[in-house]
Protein backbone atom coordinates (compact mmCIF):
# COMPACT_ATOMS: atom_id res chain seq x y z
CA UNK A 1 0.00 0.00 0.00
CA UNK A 2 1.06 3.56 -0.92
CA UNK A 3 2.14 5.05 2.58
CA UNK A 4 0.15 8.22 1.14
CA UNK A 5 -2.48 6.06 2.76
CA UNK A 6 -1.17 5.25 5.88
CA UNK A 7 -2.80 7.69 8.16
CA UNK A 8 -5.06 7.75 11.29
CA UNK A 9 -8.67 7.50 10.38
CA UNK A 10 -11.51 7.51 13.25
CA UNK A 11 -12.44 3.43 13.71
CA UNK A 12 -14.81 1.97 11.26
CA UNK A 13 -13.65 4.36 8.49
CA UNK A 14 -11.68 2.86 5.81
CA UNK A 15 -9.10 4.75 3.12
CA UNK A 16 -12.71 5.53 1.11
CA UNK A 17 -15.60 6.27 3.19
CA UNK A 18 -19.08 7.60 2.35
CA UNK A 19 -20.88 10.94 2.69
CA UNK A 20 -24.38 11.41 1.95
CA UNK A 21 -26.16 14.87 0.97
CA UNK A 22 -30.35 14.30 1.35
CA UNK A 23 -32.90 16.17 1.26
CA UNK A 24 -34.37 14.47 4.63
CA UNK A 25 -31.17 12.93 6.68
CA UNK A 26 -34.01 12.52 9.43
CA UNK A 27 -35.95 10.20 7.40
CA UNK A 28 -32.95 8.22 5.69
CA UNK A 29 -31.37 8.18 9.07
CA UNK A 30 -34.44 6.30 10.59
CA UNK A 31 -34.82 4.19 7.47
CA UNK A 32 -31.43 3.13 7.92
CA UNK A 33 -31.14 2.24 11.39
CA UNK A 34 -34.35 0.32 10.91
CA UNK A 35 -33.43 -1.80 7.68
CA UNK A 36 -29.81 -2.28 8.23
CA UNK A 37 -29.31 -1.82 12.31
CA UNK A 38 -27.54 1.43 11.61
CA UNK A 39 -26.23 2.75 14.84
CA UNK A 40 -25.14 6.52 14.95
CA UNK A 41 -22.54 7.37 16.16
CA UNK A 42 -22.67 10.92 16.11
CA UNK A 43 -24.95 14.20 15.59
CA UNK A 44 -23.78 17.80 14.72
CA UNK A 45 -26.33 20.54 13.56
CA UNK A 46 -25.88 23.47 11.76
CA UNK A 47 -26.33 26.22 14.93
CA UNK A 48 -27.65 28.89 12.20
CA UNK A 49 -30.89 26.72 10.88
CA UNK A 50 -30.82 24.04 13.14
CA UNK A 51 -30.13 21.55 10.13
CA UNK A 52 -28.11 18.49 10.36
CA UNK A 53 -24.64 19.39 9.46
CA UNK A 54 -23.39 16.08 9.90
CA UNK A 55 -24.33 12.86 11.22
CA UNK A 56 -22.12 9.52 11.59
CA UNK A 57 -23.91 6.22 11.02
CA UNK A 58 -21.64 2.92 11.05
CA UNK A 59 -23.71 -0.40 9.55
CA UNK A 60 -21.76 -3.74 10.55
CA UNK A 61 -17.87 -2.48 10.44
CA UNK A 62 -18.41 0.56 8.17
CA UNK A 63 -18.83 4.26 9.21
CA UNK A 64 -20.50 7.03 6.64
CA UNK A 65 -21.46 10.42 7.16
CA UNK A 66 -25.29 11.92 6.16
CA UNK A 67 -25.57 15.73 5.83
CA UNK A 68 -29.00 18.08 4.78
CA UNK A 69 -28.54 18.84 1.03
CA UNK A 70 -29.09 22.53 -0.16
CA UNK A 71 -27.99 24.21 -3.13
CA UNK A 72 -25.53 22.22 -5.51
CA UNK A 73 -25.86 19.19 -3.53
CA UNK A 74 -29.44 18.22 -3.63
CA UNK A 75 -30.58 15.43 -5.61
CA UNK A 76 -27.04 13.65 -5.62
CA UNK A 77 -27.56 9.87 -5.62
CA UNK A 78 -25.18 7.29 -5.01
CA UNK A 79 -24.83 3.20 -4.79
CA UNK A 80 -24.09 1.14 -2.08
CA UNK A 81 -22.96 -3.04 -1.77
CA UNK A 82 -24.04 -4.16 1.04
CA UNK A 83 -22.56 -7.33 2.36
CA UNK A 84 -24.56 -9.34 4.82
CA UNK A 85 -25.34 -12.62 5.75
CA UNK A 86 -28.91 -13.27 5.38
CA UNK A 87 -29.83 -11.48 2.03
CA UNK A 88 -33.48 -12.40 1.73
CA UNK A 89 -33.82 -11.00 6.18
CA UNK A 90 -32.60 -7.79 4.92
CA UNK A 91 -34.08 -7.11 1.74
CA UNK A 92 -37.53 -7.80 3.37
CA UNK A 93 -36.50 -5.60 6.21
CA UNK A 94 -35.59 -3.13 3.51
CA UNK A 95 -38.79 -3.34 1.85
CA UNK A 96 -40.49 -3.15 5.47
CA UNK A 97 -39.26 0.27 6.68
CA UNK A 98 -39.66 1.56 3.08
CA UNK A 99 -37.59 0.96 0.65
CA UNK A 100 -38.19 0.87 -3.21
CA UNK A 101 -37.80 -2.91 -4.76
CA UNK A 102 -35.30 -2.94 -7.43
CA UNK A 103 -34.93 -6.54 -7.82
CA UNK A 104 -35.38 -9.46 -5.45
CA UNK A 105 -32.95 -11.71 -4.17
CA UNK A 106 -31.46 -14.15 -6.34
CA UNK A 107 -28.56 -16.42 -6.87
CA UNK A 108 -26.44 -14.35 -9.36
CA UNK A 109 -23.74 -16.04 -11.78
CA UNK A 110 -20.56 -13.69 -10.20
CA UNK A 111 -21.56 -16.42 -6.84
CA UNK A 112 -23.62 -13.48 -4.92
CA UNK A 113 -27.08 -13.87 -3.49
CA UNK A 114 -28.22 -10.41 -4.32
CA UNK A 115 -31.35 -8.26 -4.21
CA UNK A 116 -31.63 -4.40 -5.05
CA UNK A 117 -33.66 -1.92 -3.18
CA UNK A 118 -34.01 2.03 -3.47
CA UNK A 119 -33.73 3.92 -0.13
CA UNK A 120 -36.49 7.04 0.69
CA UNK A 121 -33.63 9.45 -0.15
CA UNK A 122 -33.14 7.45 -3.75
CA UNK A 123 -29.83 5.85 -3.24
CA UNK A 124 -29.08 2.33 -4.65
CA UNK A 125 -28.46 -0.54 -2.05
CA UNK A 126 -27.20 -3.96 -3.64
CA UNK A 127 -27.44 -6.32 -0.48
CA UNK A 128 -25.56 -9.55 -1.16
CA UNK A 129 -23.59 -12.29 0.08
CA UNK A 130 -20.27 -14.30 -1.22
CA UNK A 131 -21.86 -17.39 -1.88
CA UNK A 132 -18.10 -18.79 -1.74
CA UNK A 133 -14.78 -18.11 0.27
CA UNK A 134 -13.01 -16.55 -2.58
CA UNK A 135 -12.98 -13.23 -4.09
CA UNK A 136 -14.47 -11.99 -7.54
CA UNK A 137 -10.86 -12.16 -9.32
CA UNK A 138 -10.02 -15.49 -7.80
């Protein structure tokens, strides 16, 4: 590894971590914690409009970071892969609390179980488990 890279990061980050602009962190924020046991870890708010200015979720081993969106960052979308280990639990969790169906879970031919859901905020989550102990370029 570069040792660019080889730096203190806050536990549960990694070198790449995510940040989320929506327009309602409240209601993504409860979807999440919901759906995928999100725990958060953190709340700041903006003192001027009383507006989340940051908040720190971490799913499983993974911390991300959800902010209000205004101006050139609303309606930014992004994708997430989601690895768990009971697809189908989650996915109807998912589609419990809210989320969108994109595709139900299936056996895919890259040896994933898989399923696709859209979150309230409109962000792509591909939930999946390695169906074997070996990695996609093995």
């Amino acid at each position: 590894m570069n040792k660019i890279f080889d730096t203190y990061r806050p536990e549960g980050f990694g070198t790449v971590s995510g940040y989320l602009f929506v327009e309602n962190p409240n209601e993504l924020i409860d979807f999440l914690k919901k759906a995928f046991y999100a725990e958060e870890i953190n709340r700041s708010m903006n003192s001027q409009n009383g507006d989340i200015a940051n908040v720190i979720l971490k799913i499983g081993s993974s911390c991300f970071m959800i902010s209000q969106a205004r101006g050139q960052f609303l309606h930014m979308r992004t994708a997430f892969y989601l690895y768990v280990d009971d697809v189908d639990e989650i996915h109807k969790r998912a589609a419990e609390f809210g989320a969108k169906v994109e595709f139900e879970p299936a056996d895919m031919d890259y040896q994933d179980r898989q399923s696709g859901i859209i979150d309230p905020s409109g962000n792509y989550w591909w939930i999946s488990k390695r169906l074997v102990a070996k990695g996609y370029h093995e």
